[in-house]
C-alpha atoms as a PDB file:
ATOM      1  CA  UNK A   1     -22.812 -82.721 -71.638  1.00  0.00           C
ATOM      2  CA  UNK A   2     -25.057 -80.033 -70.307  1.00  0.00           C
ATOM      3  CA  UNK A   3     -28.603 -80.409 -69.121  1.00  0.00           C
ATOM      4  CA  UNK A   4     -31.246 -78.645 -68.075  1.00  0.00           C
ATOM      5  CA  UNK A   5     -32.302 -79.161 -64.442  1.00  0.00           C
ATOM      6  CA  UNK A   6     -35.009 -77.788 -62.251  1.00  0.00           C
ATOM      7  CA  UNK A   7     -35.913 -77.862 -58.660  1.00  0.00           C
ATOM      8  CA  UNK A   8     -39.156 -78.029 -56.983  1.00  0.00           C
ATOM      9  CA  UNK A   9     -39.971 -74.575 -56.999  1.00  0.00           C
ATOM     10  CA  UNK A  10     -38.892 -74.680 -60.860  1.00  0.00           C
ATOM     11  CA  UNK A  11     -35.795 -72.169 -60.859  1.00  0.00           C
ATOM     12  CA  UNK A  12     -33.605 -73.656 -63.671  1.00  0.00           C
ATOM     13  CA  UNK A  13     -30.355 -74.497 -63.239  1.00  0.00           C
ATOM     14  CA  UNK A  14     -27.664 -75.884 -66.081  1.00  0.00           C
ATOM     15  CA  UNK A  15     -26.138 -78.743 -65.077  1.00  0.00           C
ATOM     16  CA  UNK A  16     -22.660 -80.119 -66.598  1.00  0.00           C
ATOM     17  CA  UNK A  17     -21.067 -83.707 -66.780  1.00  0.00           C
ATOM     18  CA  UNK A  18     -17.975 -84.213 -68.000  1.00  0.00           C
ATOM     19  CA  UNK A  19     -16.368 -87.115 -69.446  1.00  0.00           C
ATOM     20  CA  UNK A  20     -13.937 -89.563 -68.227  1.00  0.00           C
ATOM     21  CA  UNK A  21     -11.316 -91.014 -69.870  1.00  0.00           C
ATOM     22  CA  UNK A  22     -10.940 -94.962 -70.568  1.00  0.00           C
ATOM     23  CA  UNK A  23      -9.391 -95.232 -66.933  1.00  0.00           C
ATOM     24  CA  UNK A  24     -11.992 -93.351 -65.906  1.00  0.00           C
ATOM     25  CA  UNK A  25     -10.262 -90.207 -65.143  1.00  0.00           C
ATOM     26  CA  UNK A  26     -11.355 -87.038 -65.296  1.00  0.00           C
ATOM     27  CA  UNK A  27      -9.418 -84.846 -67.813  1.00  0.00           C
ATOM     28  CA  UNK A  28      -8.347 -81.506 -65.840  1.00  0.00           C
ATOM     29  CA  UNK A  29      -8.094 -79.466 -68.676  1.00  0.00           C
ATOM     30  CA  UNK A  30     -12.047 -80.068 -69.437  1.00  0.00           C
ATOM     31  CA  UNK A  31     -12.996 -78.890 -65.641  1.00  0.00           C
ATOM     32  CA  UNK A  32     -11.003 -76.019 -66.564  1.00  0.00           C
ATOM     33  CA  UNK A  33     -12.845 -75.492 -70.017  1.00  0.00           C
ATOM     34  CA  UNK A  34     -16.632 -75.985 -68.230  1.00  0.00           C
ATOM     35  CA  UNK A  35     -16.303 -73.515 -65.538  1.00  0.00           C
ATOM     36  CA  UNK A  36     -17.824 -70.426 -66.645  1.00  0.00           C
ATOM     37  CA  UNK A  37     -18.759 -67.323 -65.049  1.00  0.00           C
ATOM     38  CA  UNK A  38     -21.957 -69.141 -64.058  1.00  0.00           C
ATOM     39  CA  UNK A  39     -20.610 -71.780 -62.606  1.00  0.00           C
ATOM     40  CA  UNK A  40     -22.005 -71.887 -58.779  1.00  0.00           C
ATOM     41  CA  UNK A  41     -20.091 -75.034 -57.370  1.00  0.00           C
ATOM     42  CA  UNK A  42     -18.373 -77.619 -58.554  1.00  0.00           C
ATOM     43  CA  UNK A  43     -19.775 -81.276 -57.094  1.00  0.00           C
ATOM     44  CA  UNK A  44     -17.450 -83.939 -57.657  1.00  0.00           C
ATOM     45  CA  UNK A  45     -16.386 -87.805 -55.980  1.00  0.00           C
ATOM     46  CA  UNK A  46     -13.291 -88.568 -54.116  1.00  0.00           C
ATOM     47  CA  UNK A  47     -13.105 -92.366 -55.442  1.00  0.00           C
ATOM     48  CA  UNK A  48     -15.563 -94.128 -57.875  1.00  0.00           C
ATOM     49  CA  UNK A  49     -17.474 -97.149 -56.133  1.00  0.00           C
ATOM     50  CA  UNK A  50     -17.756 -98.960 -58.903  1.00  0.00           C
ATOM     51  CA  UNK A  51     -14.169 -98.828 -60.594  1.00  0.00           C
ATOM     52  CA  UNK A  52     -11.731 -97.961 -57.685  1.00  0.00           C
ATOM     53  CA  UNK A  53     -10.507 -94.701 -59.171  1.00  0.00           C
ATOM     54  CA  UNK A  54      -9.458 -92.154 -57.642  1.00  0.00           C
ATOM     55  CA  UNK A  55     -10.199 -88.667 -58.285  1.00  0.00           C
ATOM     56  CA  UNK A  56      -7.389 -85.672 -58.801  1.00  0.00           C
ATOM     57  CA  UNK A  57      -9.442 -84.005 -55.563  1.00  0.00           C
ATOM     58  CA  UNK A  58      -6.808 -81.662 -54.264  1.00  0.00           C
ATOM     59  CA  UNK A  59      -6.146 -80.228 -57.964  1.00  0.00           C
ATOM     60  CA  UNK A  60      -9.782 -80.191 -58.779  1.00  0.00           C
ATOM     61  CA  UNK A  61      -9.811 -77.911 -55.386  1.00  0.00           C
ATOM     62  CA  UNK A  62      -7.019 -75.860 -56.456  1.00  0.00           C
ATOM     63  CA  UNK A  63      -8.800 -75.434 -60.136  1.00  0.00           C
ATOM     64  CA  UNK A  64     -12.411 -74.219 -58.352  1.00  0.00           C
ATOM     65  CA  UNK A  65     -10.202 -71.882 -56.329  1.00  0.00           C
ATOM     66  CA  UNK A  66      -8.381 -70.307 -58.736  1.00  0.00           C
ATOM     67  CA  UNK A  67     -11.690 -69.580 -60.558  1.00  0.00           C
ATOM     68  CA  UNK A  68     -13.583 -68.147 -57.644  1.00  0.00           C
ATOM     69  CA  UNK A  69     -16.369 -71.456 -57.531  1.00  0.00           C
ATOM     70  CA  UNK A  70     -17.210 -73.251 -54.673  1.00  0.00           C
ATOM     71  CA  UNK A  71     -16.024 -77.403 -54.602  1.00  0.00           C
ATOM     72  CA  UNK A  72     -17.956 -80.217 -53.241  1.00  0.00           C
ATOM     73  CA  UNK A  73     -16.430 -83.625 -52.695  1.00  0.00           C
ATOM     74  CA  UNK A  74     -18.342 -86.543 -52.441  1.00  0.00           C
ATOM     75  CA  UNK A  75     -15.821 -88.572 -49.962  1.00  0.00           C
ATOM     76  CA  UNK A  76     -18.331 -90.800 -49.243  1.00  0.00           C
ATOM     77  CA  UNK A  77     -16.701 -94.015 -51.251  1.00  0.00           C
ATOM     78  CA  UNK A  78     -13.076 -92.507 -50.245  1.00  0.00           C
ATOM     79  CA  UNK A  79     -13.944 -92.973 -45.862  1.00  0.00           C
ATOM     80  CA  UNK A  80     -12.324 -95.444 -44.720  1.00  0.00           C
ATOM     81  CA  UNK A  81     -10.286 -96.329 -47.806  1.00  0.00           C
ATOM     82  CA  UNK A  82      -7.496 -93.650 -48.210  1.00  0.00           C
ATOM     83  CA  UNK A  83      -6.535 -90.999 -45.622  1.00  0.00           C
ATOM     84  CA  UNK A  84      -8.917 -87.926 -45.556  1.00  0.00           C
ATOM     85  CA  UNK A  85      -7.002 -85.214 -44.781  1.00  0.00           C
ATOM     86  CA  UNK A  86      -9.657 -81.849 -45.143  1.00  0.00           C
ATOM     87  CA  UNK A  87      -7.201 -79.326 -44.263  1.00  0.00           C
ATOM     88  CA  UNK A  88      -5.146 -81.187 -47.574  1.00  0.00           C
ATOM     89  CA  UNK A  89      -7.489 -81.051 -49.820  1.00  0.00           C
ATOM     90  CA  UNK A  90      -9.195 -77.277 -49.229  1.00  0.00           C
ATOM     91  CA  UNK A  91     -13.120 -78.613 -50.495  1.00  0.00           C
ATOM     92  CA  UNK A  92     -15.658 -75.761 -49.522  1.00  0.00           C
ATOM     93  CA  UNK A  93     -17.504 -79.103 -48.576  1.00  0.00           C
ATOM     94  CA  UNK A  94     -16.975 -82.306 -48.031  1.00  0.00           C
ATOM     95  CA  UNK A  95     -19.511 -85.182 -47.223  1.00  0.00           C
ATOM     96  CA  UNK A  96     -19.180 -88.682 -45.649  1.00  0.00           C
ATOM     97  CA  UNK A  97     -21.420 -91.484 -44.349  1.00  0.00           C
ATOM     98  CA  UNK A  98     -20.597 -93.803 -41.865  1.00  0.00           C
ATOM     99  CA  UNK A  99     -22.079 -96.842 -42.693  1.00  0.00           C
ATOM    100  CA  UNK A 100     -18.708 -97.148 -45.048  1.00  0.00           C
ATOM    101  CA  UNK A 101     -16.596 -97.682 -42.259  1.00  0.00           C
ATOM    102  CA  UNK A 102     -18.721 -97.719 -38.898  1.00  0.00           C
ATOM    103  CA  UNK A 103     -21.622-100.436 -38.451  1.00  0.00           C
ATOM    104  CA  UNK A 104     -24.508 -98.096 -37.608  1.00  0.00           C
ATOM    105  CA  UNK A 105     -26.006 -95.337 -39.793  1.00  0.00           C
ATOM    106  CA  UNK A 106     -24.692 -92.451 -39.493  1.00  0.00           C
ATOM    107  CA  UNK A 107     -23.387 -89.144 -41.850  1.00  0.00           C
ATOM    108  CA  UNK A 108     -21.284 -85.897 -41.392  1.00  0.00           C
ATOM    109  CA  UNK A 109     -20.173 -83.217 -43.848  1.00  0.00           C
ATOM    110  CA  UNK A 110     -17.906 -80.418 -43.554  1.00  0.00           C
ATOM    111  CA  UNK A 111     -17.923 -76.721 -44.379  1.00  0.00           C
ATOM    112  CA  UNK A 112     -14.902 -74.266 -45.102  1.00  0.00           C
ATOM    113  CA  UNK A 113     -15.555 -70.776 -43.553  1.00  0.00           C
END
């Protein structure tokens, strides 16, 4: 599915979801298939909240590499849960909270160089 989506200052983006499968996987081959040559960054979660699933995050990373597009990875549900290993998984970003496994608020992100 693509939408249209606009920020405040009304420059237009397109933005694309993509489908998951009954497990609630996402299908590789379609991230390959929706990455186009304007494709700015890839945005995608570690580990679904509400089913458990876990995302394909170090092949997503290797996909957005291999096509020159910058990869976000929500590891916010993920903290805590499974190891986190950023080196591993190569995201161009990477963003956590602590309030999933730390009692006061708190966030952090990451940024490759």
């Amino acid at each position: 599915m693509v939408l249209p989506s606009h920020d405040g200052d009304g420059v237009g983006y397109r933005v694309t979801y993509l489908p998951v499968d009954r497990e609630g996987l996402l299908n590789l081959a379609d991230l390959e298939n929706a990455i186009t040559d304007e494709t700015a960054i890839v945005s995608l979660m570690w580990a679904n909240n509400e089913t458990g699933v876990l995302f394909q995050v170090e092949e997503i990373a290797d996909i957005c590499r291999s096509r020159g597009v910058l990869y976000h990875c929500d590891a916010v549900q993920a903290a805590g849960k499974v190891e986190i290993g950023v080196r591993k998984v190569q995201s161009d970003y990477l963003s956590l909270t602590g309030q999933k496994f730390h009692p006061q608020e708190m966030g952090g992100g990451t940024q490759d160089d």
